[in-house]
PDB file of N, CA and C in Angstrom:
ATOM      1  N   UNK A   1      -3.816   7.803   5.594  1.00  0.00           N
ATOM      2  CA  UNK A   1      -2.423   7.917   5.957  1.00  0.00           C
ATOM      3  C   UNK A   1      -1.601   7.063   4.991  1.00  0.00           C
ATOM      4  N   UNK A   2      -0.988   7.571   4.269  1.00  0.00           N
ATOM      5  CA  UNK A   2       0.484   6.896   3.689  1.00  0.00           C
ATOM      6  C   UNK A   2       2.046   7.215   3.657  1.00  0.00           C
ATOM      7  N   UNK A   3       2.626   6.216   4.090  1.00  0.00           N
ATOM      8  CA  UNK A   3       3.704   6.346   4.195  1.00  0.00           C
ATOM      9  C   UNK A   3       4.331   5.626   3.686  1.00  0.00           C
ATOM     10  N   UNK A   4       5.927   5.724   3.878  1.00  0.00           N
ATOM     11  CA  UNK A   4       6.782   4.948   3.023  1.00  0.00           C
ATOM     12  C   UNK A   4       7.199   3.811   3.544  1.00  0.00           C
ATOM     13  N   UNK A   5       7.590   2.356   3.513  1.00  0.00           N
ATOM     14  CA  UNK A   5       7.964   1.578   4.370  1.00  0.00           C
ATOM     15  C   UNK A   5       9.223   0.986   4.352  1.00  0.00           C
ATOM     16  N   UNK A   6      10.152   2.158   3.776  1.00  0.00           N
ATOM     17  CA  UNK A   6      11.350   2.035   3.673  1.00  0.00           C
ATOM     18  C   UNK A   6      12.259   2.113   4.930  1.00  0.00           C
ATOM     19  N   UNK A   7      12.839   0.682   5.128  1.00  0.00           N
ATOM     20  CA  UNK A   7      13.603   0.710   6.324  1.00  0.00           C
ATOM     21  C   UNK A   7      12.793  -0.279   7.432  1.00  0.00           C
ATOM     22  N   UNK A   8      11.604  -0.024   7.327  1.00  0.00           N
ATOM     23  CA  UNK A   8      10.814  -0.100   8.372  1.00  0.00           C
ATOM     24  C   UNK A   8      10.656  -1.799   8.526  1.00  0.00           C
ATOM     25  N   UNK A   9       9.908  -2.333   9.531  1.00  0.00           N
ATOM     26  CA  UNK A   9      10.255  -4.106   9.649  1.00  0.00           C
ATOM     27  C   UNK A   9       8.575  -4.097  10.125  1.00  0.00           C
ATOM     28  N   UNK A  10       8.315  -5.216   8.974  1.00  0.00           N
ATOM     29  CA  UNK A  10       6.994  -5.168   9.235  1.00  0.00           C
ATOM     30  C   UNK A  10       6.609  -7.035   8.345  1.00  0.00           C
ATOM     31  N   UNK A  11       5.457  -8.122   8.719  1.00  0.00           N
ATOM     32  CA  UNK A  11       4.907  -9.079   7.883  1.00  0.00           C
ATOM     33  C   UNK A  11       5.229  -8.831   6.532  1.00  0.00           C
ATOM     34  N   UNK A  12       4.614  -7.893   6.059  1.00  0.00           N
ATOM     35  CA  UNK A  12       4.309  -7.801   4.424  1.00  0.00           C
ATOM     36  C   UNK A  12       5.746  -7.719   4.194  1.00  0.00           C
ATOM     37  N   UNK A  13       6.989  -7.442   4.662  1.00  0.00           N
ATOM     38  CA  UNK A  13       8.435  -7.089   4.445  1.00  0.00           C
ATOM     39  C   UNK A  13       8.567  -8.832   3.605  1.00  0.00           C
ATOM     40  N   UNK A  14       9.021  -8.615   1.983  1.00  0.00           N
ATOM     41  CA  UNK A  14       9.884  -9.607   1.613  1.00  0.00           C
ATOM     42  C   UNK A  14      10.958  -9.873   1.657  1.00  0.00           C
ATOM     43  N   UNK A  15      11.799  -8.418   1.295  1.00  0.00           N
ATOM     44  CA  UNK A  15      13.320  -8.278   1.041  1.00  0.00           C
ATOM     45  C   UNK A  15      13.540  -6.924   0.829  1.00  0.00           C
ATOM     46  N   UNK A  16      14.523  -6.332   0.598  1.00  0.00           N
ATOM     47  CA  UNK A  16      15.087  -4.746   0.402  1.00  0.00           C
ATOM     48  C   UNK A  16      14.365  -4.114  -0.249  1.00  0.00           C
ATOM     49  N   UNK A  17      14.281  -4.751  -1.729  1.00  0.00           N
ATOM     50  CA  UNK A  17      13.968  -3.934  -2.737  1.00  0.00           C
ATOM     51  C   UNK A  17      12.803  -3.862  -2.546  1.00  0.00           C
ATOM     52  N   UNK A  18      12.107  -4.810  -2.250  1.00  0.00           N
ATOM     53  CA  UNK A  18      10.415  -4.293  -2.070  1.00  0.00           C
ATOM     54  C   UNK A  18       9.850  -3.538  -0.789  1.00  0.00           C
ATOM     55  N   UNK A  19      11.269  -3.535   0.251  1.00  0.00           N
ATOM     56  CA  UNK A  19      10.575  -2.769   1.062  1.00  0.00           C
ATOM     57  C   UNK A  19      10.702  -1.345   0.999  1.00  0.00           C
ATOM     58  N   UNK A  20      11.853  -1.219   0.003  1.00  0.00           N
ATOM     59  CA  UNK A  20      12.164   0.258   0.053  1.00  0.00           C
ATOM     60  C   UNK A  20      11.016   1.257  -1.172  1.00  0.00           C
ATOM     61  N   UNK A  21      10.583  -0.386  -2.307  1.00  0.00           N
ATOM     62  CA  UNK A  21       9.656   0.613  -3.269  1.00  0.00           C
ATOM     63  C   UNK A  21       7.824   0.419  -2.784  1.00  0.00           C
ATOM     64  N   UNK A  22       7.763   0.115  -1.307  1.00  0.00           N
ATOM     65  CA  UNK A  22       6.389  -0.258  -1.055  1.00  0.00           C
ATOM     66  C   UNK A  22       6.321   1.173  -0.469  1.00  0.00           C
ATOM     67  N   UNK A  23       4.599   1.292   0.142  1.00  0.00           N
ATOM     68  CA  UNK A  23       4.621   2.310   0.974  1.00  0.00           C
ATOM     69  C   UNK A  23       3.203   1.568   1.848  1.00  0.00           C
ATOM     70  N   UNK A  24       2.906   2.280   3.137  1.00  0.00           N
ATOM     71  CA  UNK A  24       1.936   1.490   3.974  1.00  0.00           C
ATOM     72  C   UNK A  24       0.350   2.190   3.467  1.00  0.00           C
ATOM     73  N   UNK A  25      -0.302   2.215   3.658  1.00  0.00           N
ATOM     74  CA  UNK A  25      -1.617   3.117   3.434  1.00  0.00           C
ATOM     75  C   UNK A  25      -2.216   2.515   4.277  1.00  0.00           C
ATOM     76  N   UNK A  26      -2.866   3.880   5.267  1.00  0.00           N
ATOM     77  CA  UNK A  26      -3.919   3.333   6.643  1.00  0.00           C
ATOM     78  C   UNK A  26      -5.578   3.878   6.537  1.00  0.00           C
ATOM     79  N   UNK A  27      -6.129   3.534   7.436  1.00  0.00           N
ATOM     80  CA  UNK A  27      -7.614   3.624   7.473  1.00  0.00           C
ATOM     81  C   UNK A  27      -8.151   3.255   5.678  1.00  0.00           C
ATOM     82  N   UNK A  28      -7.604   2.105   5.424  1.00  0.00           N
ATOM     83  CA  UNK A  28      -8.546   1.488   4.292  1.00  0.00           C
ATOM     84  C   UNK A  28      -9.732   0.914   4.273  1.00  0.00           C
ATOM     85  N   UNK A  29     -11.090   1.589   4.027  1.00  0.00           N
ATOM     86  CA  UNK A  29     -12.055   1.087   3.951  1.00  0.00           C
ATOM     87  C   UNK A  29     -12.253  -0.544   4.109  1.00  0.00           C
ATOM     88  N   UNK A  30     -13.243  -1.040   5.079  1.00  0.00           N
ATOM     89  CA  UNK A  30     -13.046  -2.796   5.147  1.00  0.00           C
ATOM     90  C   UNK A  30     -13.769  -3.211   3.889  1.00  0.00           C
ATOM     91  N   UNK A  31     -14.204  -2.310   3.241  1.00  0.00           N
ATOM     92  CA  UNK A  31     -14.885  -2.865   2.012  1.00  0.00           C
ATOM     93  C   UNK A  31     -13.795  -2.988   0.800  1.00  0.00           C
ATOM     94  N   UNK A  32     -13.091  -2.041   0.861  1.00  0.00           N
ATOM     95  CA  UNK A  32     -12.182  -1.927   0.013  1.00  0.00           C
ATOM     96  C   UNK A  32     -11.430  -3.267  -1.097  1.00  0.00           C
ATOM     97  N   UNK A  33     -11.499  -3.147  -1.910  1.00  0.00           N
ATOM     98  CA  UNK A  33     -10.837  -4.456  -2.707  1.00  0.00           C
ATOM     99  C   UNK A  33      -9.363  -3.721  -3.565  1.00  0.00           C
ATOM    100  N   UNK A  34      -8.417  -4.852  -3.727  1.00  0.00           N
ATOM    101  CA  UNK A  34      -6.925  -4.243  -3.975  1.00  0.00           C
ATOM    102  C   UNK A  34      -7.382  -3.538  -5.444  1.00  0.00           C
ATOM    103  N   UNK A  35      -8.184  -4.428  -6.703  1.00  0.00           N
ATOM    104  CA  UNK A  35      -7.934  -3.134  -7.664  1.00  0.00           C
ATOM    105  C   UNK A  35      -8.629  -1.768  -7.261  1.00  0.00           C
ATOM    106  N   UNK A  36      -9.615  -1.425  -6.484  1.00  0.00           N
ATOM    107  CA  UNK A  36     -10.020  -0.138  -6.214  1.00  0.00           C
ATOM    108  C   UNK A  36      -8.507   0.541  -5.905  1.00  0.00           C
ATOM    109  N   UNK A  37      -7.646  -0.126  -5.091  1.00  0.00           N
ATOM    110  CA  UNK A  37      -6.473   0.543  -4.461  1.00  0.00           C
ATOM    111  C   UNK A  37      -5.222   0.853  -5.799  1.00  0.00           C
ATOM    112  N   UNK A  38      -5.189  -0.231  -6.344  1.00  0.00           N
ATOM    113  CA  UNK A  38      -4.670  -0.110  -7.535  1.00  0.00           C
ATOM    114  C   UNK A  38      -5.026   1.470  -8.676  1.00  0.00           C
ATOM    115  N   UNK A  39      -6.583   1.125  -8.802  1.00  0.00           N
ATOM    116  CA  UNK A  39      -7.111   2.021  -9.677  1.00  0.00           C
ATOM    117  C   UNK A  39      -6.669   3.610  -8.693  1.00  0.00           C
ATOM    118  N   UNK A  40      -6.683   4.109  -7.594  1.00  0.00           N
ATOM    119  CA  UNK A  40      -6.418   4.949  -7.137  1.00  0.00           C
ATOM    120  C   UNK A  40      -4.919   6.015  -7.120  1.00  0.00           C
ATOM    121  N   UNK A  41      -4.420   4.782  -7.051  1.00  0.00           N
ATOM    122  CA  UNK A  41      -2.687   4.555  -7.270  1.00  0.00           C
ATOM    123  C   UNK A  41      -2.286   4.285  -8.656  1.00  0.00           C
ATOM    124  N   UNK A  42      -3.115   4.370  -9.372  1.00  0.00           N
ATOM    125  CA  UNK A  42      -2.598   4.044 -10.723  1.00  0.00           C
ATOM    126  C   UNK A  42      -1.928   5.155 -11.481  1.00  0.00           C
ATOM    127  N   UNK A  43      -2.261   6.331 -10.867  1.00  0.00           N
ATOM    128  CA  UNK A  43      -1.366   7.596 -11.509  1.00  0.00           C
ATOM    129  C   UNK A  43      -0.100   7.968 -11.058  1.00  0.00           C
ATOM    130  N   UNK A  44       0.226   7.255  -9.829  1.00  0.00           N
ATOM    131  CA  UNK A  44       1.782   6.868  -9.667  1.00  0.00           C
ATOM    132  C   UNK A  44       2.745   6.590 -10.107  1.00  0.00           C
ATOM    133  N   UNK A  45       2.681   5.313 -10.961  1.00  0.00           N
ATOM    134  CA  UNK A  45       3.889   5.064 -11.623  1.00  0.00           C
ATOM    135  C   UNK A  45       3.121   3.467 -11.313  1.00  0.00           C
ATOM    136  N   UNK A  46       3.864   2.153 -11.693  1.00  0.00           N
ATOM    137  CA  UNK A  46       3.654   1.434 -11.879  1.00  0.00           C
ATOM    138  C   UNK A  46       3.834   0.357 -10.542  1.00  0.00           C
ATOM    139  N   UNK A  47       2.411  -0.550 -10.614  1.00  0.00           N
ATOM    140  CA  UNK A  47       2.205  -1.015  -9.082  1.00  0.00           C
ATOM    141  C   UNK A  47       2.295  -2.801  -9.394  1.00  0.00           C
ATOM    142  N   UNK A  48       3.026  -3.151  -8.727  1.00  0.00           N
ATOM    143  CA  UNK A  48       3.695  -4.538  -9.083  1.00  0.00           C
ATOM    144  C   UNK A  48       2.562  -5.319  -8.289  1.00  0.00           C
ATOM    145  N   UNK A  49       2.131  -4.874  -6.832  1.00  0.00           N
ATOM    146  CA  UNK A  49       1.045  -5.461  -6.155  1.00  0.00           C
ATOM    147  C   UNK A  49       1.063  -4.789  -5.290  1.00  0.00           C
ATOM    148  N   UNK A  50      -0.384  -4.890  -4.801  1.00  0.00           N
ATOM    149  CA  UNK A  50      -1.810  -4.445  -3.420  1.00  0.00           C
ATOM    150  C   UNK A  50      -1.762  -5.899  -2.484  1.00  0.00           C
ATOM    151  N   UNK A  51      -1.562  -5.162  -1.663  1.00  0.00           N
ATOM    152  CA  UNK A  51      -1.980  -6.108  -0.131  1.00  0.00           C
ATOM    153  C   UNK A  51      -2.444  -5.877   0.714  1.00  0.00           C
ATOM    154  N   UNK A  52      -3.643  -6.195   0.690  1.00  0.00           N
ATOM    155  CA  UNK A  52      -4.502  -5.583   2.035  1.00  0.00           C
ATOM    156  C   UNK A  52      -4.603  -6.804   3.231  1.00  0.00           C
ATOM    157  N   UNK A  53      -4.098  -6.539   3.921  1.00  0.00           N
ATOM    158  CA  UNK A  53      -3.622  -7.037   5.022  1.00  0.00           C
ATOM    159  C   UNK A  53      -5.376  -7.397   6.036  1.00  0.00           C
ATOM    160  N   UNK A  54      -5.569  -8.874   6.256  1.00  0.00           N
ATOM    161  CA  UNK A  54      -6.641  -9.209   6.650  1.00  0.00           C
ATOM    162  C   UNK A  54      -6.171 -10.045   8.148  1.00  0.00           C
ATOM    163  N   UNK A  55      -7.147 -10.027   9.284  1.00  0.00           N
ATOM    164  CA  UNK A  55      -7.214 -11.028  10.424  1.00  0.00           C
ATOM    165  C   UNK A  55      -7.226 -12.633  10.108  1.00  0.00           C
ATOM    166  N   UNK A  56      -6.166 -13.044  10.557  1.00  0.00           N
ATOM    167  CA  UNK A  56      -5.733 -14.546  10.343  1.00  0.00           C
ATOM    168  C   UNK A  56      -6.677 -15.211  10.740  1.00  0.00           C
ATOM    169  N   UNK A  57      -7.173 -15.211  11.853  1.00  0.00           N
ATOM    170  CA  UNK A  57      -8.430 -15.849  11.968  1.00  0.00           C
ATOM    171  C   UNK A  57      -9.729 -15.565  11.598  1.00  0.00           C
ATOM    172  N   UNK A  58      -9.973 -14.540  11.354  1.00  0.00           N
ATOM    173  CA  UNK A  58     -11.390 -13.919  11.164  1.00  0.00           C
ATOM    174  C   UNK A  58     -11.848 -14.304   9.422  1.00  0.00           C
ATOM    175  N   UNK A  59     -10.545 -13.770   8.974  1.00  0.00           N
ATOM    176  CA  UNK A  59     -10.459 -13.007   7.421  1.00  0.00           C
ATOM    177  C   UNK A  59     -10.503 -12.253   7.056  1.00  0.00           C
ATOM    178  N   UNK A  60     -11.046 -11.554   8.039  1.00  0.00           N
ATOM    179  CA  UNK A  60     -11.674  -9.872   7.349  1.00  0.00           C
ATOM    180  C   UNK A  60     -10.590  -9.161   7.802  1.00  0.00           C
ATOM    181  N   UNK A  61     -10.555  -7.618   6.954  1.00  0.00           N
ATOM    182  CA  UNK A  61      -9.991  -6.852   6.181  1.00  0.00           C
ATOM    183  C   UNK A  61      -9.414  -6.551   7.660  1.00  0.00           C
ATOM    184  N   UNK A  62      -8.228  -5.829   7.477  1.00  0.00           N
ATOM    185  CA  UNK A  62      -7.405  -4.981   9.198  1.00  0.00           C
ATOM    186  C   UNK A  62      -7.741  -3.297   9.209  1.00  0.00           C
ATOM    187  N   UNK A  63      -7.766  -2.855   8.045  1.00  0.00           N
ATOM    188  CA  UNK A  63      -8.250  -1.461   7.402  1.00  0.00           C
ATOM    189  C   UNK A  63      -6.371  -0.684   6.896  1.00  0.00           C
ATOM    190  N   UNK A  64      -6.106  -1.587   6.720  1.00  0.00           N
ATOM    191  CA  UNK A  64      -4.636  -1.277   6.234  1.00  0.00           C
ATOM    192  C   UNK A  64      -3.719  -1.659   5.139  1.00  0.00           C
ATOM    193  N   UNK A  65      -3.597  -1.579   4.112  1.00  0.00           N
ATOM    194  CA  UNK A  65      -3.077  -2.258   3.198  1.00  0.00           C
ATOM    195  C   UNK A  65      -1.072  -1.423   2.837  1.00  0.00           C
ATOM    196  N   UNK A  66      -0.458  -3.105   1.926  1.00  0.00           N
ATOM    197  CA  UNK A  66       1.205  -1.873   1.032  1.00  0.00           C
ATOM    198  C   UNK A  66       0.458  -1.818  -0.275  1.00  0.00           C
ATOM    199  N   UNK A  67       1.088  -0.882  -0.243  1.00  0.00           N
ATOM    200  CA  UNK A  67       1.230  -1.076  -2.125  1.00  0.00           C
ATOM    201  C   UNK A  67       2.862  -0.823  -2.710  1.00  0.00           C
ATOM    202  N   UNK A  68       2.962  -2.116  -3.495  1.00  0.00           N
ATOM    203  CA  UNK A  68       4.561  -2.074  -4.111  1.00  0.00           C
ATOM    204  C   UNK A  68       4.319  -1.867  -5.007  1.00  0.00           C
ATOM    205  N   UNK A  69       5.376  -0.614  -5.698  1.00  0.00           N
ATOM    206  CA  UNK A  69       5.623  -0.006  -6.567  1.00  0.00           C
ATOM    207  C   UNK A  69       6.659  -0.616  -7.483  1.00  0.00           C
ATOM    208  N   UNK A  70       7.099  -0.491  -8.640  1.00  0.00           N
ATOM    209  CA  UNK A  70       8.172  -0.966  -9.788  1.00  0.00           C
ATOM    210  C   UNK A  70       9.402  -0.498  -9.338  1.00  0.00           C
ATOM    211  N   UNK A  71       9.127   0.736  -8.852  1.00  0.00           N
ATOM    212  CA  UNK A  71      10.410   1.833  -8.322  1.00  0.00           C
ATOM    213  C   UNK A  71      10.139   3.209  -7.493  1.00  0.00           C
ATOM    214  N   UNK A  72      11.432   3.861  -6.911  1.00  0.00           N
ATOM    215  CA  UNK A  72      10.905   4.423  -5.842  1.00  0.00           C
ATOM    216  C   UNK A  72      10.579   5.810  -6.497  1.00  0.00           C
ATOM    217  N   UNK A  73      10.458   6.148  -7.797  1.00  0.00           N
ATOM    218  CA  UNK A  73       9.693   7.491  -8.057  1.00  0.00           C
ATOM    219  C   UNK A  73       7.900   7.413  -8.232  1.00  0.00           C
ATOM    220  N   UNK A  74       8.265   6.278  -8.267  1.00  0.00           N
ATOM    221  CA  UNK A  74       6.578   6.266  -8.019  1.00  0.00           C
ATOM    222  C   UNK A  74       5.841   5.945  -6.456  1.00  0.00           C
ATOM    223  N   UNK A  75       7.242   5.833  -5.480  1.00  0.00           N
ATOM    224  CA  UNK A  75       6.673   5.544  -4.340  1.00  0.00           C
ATOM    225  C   UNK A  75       6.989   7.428  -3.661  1.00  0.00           C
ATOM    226  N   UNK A  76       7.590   7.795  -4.454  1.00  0.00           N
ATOM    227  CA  UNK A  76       7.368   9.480  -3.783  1.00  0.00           C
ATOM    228  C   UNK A  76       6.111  10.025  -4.682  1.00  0.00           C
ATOM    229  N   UNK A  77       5.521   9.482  -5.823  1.00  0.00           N
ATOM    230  CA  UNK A  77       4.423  10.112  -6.234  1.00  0.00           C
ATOM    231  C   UNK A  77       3.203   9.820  -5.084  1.00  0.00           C
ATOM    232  N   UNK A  78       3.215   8.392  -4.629  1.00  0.00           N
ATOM    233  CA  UNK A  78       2.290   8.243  -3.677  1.00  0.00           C
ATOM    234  C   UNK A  78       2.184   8.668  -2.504  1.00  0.00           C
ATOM    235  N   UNK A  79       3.589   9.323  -2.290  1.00  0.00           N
ATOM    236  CA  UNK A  79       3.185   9.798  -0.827  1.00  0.00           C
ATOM    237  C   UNK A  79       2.631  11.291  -1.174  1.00  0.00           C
ATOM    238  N   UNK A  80       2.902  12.077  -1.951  1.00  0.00           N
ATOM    239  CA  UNK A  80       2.006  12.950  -2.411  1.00  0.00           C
ATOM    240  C   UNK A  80       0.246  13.077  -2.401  1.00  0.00           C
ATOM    241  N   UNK A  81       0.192  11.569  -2.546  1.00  0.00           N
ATOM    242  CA  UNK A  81      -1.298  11.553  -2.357  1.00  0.00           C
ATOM    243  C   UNK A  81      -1.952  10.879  -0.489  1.00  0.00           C
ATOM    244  N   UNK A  82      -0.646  11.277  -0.115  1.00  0.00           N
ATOM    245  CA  UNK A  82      -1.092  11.893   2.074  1.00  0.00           C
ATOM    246  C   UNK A  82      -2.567  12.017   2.168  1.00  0.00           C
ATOM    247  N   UNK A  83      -3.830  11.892   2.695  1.00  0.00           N
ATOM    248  CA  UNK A  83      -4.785  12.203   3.144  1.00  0.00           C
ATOM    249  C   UNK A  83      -5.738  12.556   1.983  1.00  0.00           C
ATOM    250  N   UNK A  84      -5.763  12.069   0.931  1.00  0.00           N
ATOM    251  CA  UNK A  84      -6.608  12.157  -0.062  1.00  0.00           C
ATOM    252  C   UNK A  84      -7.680  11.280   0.279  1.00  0.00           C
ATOM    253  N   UNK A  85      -8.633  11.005  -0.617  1.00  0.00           N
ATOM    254  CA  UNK A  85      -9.888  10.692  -0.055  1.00  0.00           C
ATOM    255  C   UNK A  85      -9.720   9.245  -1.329  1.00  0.00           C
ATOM    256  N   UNK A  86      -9.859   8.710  -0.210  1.00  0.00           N
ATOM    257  CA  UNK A  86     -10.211   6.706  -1.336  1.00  0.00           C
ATOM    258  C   UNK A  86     -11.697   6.223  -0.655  1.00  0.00           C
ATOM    259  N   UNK A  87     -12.604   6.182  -1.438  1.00  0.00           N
ATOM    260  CA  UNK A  87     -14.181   5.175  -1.206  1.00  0.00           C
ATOM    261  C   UNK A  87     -14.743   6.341  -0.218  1.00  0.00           C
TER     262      UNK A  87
END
């Protein structure tokens, strides 16, 4: 699942601009590491940073990560990639 997280109010939220060029991506593998996510997303357009969002106490992974984009044509290239297959 990916979506856009424009608008939306969420932790990973810094400020405007990054929330409007991030997007959310769900059911991320707990194995998953950010450049795999990167390398996936890399035909997007350009990815400023991966955050895979982990349990404060535990550490381990939530299965959810953003990925912020440079700008928002590369955050409509990613939603293009909806239900594609990562790991």
């Amino acid at each position: 699942e990916i979506s856009s997280t424009g608008g939306a109010s969420s932790a990973a939220d810094v400020g405007g601009a990054v929330e409007e060029n991030s997007v959310y991506v769900g059911q991320v593998d707990y194995a998953a590491k950010p450049d795999e996510l990167q390398a996936h997303f890399a035909s997007c357009g350009t990815i400023n940073r991966v955050t895979i969002l982990c349990n404060k106490i535990t550490g381990k992974p939530q299965g959810f990560a953003y990925i912020e984009f440079a700008d928002n044509e590369a955050v409509e290239n990613a939603l293009l990639l909806n239900e594609s297959l990562f790991k």
